[in-house]
Protein backbone atom coordinates (compact mmCIF):
# COMPACT_ATOMS: atom_id res chain seq x y z
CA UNK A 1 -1.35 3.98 -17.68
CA UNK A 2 -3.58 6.59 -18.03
CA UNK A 3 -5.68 6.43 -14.78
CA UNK A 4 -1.95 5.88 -12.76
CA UNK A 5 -1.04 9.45 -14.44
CA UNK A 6 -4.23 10.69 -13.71
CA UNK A 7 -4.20 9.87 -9.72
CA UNK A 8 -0.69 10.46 -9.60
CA UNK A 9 -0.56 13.95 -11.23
CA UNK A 10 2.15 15.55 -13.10
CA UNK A 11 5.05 16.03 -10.34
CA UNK A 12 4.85 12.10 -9.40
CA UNK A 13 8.46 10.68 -9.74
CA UNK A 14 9.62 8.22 -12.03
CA UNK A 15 12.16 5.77 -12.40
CA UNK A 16 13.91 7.76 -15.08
CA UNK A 17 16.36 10.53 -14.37
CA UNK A 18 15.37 14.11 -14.60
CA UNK A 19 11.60 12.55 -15.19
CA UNK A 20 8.66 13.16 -13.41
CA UNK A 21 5.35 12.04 -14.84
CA UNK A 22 5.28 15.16 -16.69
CA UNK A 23 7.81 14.68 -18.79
CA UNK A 24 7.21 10.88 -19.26
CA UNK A 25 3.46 12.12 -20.70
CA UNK A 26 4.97 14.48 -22.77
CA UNK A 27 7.22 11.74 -24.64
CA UNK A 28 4.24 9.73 -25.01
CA UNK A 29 2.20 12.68 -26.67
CA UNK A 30 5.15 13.53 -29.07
CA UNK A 31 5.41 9.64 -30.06
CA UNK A 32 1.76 9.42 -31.03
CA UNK A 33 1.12 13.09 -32.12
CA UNK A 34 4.25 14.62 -34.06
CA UNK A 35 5.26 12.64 -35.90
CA UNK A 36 7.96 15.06 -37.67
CA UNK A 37 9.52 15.98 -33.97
CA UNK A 38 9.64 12.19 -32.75
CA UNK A 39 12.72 10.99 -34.26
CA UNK A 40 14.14 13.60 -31.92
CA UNK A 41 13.46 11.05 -29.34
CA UNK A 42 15.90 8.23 -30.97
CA UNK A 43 17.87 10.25 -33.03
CA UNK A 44 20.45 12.40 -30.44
CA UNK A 45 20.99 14.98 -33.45
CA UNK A 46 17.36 15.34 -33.89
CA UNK A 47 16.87 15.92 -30.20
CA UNK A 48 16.25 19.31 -29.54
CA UNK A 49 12.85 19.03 -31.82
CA UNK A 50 11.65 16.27 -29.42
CA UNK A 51 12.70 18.43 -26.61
CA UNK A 52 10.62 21.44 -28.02
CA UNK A 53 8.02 19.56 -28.94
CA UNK A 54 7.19 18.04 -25.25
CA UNK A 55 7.44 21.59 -24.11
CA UNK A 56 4.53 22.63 -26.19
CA UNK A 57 2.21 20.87 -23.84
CA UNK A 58 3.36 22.51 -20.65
CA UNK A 59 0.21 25.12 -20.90
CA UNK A 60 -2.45 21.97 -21.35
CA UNK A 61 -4.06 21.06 -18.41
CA UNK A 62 -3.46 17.72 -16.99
CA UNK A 63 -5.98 16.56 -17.42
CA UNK A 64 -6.79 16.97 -20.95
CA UNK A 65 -3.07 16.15 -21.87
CA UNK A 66 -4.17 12.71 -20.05
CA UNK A 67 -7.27 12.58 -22.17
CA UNK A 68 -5.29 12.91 -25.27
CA UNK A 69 -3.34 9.77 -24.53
CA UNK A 70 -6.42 7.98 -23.31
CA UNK A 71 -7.84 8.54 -27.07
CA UNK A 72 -5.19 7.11 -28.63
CA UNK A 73 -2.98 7.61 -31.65
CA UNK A 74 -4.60 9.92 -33.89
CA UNK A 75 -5.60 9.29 -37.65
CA UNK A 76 -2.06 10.71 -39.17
CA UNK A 77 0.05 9.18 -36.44
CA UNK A 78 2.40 6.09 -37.66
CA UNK A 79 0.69 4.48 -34.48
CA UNK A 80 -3.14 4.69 -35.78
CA UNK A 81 -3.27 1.24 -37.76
CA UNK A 82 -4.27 -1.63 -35.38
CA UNK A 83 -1.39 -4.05 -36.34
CA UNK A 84 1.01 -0.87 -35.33
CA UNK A 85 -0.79 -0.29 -32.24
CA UNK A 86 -0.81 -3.54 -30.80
CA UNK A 87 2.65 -4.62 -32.13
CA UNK A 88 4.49 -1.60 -31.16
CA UNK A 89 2.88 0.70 -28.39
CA UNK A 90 2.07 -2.63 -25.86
CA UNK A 91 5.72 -3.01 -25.14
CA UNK A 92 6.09 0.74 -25.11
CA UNK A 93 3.06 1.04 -22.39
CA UNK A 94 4.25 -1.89 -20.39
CA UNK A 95 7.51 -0.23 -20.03
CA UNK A 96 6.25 3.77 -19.32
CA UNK A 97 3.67 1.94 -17.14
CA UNK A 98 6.11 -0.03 -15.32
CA UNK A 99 9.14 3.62 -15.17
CA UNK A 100 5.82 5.57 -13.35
CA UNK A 101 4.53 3.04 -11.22
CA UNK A 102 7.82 1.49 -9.84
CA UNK A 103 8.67 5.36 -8.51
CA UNK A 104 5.67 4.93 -5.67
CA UNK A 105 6.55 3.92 -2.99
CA UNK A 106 3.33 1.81 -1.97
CA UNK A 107 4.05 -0.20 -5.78
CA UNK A 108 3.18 -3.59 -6.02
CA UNK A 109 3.77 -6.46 -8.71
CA UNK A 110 0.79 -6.68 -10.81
CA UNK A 111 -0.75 -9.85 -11.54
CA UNK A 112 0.47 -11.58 -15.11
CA UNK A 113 -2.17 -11.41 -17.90
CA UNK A 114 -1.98 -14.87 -20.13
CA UNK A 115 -2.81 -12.97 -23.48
CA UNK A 116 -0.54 -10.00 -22.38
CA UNK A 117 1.92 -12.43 -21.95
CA UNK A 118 1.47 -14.16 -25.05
CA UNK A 119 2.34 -11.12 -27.10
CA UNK A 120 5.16 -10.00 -24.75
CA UNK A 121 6.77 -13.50 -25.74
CA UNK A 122 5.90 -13.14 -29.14
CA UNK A 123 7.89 -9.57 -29.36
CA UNK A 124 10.92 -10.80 -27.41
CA UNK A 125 11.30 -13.85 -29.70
CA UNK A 126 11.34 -11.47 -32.58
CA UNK A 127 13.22 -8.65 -30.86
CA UNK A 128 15.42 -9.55 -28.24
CA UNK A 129 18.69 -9.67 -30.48
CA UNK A 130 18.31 -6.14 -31.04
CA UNK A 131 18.22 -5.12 -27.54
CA UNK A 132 20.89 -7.06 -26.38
CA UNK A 133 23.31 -6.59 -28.98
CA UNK A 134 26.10 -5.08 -27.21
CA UNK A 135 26.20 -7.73 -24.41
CA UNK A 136 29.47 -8.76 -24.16
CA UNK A 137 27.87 -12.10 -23.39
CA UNK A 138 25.79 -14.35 -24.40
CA UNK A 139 22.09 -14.14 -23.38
CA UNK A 140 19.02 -16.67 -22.77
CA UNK A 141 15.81 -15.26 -21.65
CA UNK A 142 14.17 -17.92 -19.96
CA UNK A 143 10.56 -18.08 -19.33
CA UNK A 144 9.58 -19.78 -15.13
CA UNK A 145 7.22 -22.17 -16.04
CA UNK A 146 8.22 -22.75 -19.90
CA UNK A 147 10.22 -25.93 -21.00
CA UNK A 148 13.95 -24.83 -21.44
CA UNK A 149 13.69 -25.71 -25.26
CA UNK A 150 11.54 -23.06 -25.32
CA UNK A 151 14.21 -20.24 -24.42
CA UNK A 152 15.05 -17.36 -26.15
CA UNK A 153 18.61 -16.50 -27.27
CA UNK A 154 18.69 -12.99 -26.95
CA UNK A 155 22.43 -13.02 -27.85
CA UNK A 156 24.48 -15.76 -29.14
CA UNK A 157 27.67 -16.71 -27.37
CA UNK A 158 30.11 -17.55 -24.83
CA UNK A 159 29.97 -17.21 -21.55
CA UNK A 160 26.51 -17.50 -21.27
CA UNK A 161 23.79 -15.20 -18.86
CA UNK A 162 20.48 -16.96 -18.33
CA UNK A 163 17.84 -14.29 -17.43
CA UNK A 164 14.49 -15.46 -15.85
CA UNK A 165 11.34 -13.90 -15.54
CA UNK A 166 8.04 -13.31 -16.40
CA UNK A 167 7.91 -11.82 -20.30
CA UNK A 168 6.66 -8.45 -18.60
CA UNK A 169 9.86 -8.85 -16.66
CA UNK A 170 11.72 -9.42 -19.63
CA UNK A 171 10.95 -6.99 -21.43
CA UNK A 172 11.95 -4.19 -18.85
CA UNK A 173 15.39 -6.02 -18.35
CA UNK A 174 15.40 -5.81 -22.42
CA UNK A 175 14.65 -1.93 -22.15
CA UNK A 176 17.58 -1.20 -19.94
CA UNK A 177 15.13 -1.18 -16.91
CA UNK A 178 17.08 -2.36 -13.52
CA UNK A 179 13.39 -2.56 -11.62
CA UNK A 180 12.84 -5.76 -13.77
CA UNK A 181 12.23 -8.14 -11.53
CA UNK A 182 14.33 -11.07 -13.16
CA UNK A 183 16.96 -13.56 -11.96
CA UNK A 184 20.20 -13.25 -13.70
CA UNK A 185 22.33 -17.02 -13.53
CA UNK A 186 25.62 -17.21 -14.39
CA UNK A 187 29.39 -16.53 -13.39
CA UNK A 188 29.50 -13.32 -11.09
CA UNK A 189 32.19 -11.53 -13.63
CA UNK A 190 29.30 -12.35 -16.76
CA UNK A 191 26.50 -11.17 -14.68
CA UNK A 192 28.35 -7.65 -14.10
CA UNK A 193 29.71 -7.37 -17.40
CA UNK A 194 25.54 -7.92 -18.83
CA UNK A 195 24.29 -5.50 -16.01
CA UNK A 196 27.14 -2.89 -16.89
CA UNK A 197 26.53 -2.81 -20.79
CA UNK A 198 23.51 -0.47 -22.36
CA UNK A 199 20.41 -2.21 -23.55
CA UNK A 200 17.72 -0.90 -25.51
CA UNK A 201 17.65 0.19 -28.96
């Protein structure tokens, strides 16, 4: 993440409205760094704090505002203890990674990464419900070269989407991401009706 924001610089594009890499940094500085401004970024009441907050780096040079991600979470950030870091800020990278890279237009899939993936699965299993919680349909997330027992029912219910992907590809469909590069089986009207509704927290 942090050597694609560093060769990209701060005006590269992103697959998030209104977002250039600038802004995308920013979010990710906030997150780690003030704590007392980032509810601002989930709560909408909160948000003008988040807003202010990114704007305080707009006088950092790039390249130390890069730095300052590449360091990691900081000893009074939430983020700091290992088991927080690893459990919470992969999914968040692989996603920001995935918003900032998917804007280029010489982007290519990367390869899968077996212990990556691992941990990707792990997360859905235990996450997946919340994401998906205002499908109107049921959901399976269904894993290419996994044994069907082994799916993951992201939302209980009838009809029934099947979505199938990598768990890197998952996870972006999971985060409201329409890059995802996922196959989505089931009855046309379902399939629209799953695509239509918000997902993410």
């Amino acid at each position: 993440m942090c050597d694609l924001l560093d060769q990209l610089g701060p005006e590269a594009p992103t697959v998030l409205p209104g977002w250039r890499a600038k802004e995308l940094l920013a979010h990710l500085l906030v997150r780690e760094r003030q704590p007392l401004a980032a509810p601002g970024i989930l709560v909408s009441a909160l948000s003008r704090f988040a807003d202010s907050a990114m704007s305080s780096y707009d006088n950092t040079p790039w390249s130390e505002q890069v730095e300052l991600l590449r360091s990691g979470p900081p000893l009074w950030s939430p983020f700091w203890p290992p088991f927080v870091d690893e459990r919470v800020n992969l999914t968040e990278f692989v996603v920001h990674n995935a918003d900032l890279a998917r804007a280029q237009p010489d982007w290519t899939v990367p390869a899968s990464t077996p212990e990556r993936d691992e941990k990707l699965w792990s997360w859905l299993r235990l996450s997946a419900r919340i994401f998906y919680k205002k499908s109107p349909v049921g959901v399976v997330l269904h894993h290419p070269t996994r044994e069907r027992g082994a799916d993951i029912q992201a939302k209980a219910g009838t009809p029934v989407v099947t979505v199938t992907g990598e768990p890197a590809e998952l996870v972006l469909h999971a985060f409201g991401r329409d890059v995802a590069k996922v196959d989505l089986a089931g009855a046309p009207a379902d399939v629209a009706a799953l695509t239509a509704t918000p997902r993410g927290i």
